[in-house]
Protein backbone atom coordinates (compact mmCIF):
# COMPACT_ATOMS: atom_id res chain seq x y z
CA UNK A 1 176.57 70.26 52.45
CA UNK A 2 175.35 73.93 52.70
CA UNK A 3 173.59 75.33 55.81
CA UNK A 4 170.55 76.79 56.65
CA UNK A 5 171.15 80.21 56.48
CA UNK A 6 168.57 82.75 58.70
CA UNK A 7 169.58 86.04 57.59
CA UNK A 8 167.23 87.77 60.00
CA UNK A 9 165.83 87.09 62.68
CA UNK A 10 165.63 88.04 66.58
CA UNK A 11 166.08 84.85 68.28
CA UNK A 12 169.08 84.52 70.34
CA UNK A 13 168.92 81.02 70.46
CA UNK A 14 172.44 79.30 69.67
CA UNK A 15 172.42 77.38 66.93
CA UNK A 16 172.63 77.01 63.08
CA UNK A 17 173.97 80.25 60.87
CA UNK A 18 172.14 83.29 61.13
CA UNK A 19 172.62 87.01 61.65
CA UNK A 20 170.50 87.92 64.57
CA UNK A 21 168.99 91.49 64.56
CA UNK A 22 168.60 94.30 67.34
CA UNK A 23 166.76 97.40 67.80
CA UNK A 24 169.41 100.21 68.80
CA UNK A 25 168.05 101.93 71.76
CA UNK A 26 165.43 99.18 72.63
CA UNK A 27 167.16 96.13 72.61
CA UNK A 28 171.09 95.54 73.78
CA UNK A 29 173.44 95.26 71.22
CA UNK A 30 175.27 91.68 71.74
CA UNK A 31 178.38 91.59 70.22
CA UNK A 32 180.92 88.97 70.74
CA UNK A 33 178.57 86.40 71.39
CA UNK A 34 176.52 86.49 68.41
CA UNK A 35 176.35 87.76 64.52
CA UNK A 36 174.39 90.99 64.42
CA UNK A 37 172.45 93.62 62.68
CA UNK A 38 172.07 96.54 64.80
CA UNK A 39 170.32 99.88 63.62
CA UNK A 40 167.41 102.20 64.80
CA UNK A 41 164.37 101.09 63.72
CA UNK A 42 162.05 103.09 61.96
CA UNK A 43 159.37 102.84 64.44
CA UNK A 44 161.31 104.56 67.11
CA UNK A 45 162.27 107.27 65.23
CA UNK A 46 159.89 109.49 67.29
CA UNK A 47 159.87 107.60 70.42
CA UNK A 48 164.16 107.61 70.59
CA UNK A 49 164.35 111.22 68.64
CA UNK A 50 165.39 113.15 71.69
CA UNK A 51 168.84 111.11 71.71
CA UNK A 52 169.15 110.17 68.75
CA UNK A 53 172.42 112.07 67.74
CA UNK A 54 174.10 109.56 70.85
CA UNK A 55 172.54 106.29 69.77
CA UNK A 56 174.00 107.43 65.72
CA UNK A 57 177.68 107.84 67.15
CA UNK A 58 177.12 104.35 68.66
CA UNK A 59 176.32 102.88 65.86
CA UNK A 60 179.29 104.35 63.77
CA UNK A 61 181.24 102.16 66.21
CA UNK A 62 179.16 98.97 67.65
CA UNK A 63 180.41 95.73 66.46
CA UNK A 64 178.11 94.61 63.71
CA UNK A 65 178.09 92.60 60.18
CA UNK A 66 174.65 95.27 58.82
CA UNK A 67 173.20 98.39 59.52
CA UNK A 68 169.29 97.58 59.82
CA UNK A 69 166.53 97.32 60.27
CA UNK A 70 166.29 100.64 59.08
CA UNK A 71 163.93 101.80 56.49
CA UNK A 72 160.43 103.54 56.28
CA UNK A 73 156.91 102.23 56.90
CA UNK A 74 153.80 104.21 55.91
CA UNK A 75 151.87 102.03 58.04
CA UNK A 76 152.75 102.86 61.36
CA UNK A 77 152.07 106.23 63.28
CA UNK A 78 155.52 107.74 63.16
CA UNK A 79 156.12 110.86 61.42
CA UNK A 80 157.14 110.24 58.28
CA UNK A 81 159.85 113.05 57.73
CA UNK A 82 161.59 111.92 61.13
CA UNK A 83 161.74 108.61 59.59
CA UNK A 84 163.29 110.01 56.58
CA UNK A 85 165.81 111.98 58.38
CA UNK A 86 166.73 108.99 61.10
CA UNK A 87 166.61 106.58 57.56
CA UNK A 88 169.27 109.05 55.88
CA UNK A 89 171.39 109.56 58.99
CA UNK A 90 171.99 105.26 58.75
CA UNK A 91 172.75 105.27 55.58
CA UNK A 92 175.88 107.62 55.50
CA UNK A 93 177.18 105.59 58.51
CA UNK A 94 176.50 102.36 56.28
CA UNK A 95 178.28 103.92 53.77
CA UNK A 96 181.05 105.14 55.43
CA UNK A 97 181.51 101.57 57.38
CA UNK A 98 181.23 99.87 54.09
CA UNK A 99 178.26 97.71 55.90
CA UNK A 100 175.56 96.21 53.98
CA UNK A 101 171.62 97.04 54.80
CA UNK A 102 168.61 95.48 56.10
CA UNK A 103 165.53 97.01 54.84
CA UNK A 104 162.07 97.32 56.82
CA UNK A 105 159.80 98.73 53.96
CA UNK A 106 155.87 99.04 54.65
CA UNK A 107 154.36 100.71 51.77
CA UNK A 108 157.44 103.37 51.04
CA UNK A 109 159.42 101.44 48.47
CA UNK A 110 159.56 104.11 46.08
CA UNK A 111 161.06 106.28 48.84
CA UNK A 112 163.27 103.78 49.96
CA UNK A 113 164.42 103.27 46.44
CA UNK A 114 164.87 106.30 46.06
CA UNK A 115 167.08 107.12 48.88
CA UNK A 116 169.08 103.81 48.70
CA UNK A 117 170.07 104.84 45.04
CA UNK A 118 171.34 107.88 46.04
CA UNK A 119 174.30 106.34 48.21
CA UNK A 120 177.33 103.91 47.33
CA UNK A 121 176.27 100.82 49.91
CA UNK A 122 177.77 98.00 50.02
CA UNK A 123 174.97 95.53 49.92
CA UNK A 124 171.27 96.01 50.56
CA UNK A 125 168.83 93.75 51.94
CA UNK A 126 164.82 93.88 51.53
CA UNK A 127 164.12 91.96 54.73
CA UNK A 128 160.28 90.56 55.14
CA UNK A 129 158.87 91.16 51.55
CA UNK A 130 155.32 91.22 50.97
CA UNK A 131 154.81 92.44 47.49
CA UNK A 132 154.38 91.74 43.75
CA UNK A 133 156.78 90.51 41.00
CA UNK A 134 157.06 94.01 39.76
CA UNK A 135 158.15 95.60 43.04
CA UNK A 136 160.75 92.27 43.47
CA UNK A 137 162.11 93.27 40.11
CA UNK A 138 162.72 96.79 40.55
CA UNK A 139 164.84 95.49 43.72
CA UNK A 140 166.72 92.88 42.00
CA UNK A 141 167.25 95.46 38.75
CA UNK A 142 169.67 97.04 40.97
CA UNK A 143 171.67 94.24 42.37
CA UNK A 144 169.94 94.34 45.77
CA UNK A 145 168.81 91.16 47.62
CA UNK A 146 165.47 90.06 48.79
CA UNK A 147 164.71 88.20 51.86
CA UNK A 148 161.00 85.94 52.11
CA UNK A 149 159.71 85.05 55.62
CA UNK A 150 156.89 82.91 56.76
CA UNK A 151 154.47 86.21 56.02
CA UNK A 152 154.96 85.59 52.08
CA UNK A 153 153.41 82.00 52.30
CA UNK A 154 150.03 84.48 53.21
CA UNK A 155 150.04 86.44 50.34
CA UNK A 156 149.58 85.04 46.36
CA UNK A 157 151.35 87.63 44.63
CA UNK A 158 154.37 87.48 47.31
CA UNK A 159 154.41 83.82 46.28
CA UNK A 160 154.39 84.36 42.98
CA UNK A 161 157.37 86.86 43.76
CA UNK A 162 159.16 84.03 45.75
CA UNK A 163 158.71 81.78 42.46
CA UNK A 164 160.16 84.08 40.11
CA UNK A 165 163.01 85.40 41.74
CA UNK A 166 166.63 84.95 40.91
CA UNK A 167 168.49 82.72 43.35
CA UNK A 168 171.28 84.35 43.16
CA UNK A 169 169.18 87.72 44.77
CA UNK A 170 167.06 85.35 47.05
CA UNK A 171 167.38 85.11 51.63
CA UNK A 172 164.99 83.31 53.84
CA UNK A 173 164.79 84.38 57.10
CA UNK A 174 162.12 83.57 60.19
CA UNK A 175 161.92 87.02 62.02
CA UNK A 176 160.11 86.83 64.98
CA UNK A 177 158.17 83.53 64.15
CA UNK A 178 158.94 80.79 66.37
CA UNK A 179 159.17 78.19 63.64
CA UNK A 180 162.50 76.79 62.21
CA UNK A 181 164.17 78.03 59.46
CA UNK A 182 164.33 74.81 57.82
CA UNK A 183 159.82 75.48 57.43
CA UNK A 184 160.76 78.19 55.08
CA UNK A 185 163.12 76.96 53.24
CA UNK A 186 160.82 73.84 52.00
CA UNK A 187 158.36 75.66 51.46
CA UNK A 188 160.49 77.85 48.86
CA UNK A 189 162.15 75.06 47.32
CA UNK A 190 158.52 73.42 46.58
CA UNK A 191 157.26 76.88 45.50
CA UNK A 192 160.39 77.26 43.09
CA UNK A 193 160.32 73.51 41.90
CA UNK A 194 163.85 72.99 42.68
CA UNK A 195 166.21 70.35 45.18
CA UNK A 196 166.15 71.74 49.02
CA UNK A 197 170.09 71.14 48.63
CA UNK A 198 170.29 73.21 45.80
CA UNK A 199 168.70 76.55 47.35
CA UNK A 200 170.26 76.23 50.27
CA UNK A 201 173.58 76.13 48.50
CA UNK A 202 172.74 79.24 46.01
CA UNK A 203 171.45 81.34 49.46
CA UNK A 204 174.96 80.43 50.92
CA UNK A 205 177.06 81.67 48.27
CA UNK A 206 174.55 85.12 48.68
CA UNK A 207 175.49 85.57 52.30
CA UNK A 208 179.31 84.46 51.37
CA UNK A 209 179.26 87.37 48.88
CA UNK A 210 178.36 89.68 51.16
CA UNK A 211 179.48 88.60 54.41
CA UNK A 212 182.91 87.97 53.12
């Protein structure tokens, strides 16, 4: 029988399989007694910038399964071209480390996109998506993954995303909402009209494909 898989989240609760994330510079990085993501997150890029060029050279070495959350959000107050630069700088060392992603994308996907397409990653992740069918398309159109949290169930056209997406591009996740995993994951199977077994089996073989 497959597991619940939580591929983001920053619980650090023991328990179940799930990649638990931290914010370089503002939270520890834990490795050894957890599975990780560890990256700079775009809202500190202002905040951290004066060491910055330290926190990058640990992160070239931490122990770590993904580089993220890293991305861009037009939403918050950070400068946008320190973003950019800070976004860039983690994805050479993703690159280089032959790491997969996790995405935080608020209103920059084109951007993001953009700048994801011009490097040879391993994997990429769209963590928390809130958008339409056409935006989840031009993610899965490149062979990229896209993980739905409890924020989708808010939004009708992020629904309507969650219904139409391939399962073989598909992660659930619970972020920082206190509810189980296992909430989200019923309420995608009875969005996409299929067996609970059945998506969490198809979202296991995604995170065995890239967690390999």
């Amino acid at each position: 029988m497959a597991e619940f898989i939580d591929i983001h989240t920053h619980s650090m609760e023991e328990g179940g399989k799930r990649i638990v994330n931290r914010r370089l510079g503002v939270e520890p990085a834990v490795g050894g007694i957890c599975v990780q993501s560890v990256g700079i997150h775009p809202w500190d890029a202002e905040a951290l910038y004066p060491t910055l060029s330290e926190l990058l050279s640990q992160l070239e070495i931490i122990d770590c399964v993904a580089i993220g959350e890293v991305g861009l959000d037009k939403y918050c107050k950070v400068d946008f071209g320190r973003q950019m630069e800070l976004f860039e700088a983690q994805l050479h060392i993703a690159e280089r480390r032959k790491l997969p992603v996790v995405i935080h994308c608020v209103k920059a996907q084109q951007e993001v996109v953009k700048m994801l397409s011009a490097h040879a990653l391993s994997d990429v992740i769209f963590h928390g998506f809130i958008g339409s069918v056409e935006q989840m398309k031009e993610i899965v159109e490149r062979g990229w993954f896209v993980s739905f949290g409890f924020g989708a169930l808010r939004s009708p056209k992020t629904i309507e995303a969650l219904r139409t997406i391939p399962l073989e591009n598909l992660f659930l996740e619970s972020d920082t909402d206190e509810r189980p995993i296992e909430a989200i994951y019923e309420a995608a199977a009875q969005i996409k009209n299929i067996e609970l077994e059945l998506l969490k089996s198809e979202i296991e073989n995604n995170y065995n494909k890239i967690f390999r």
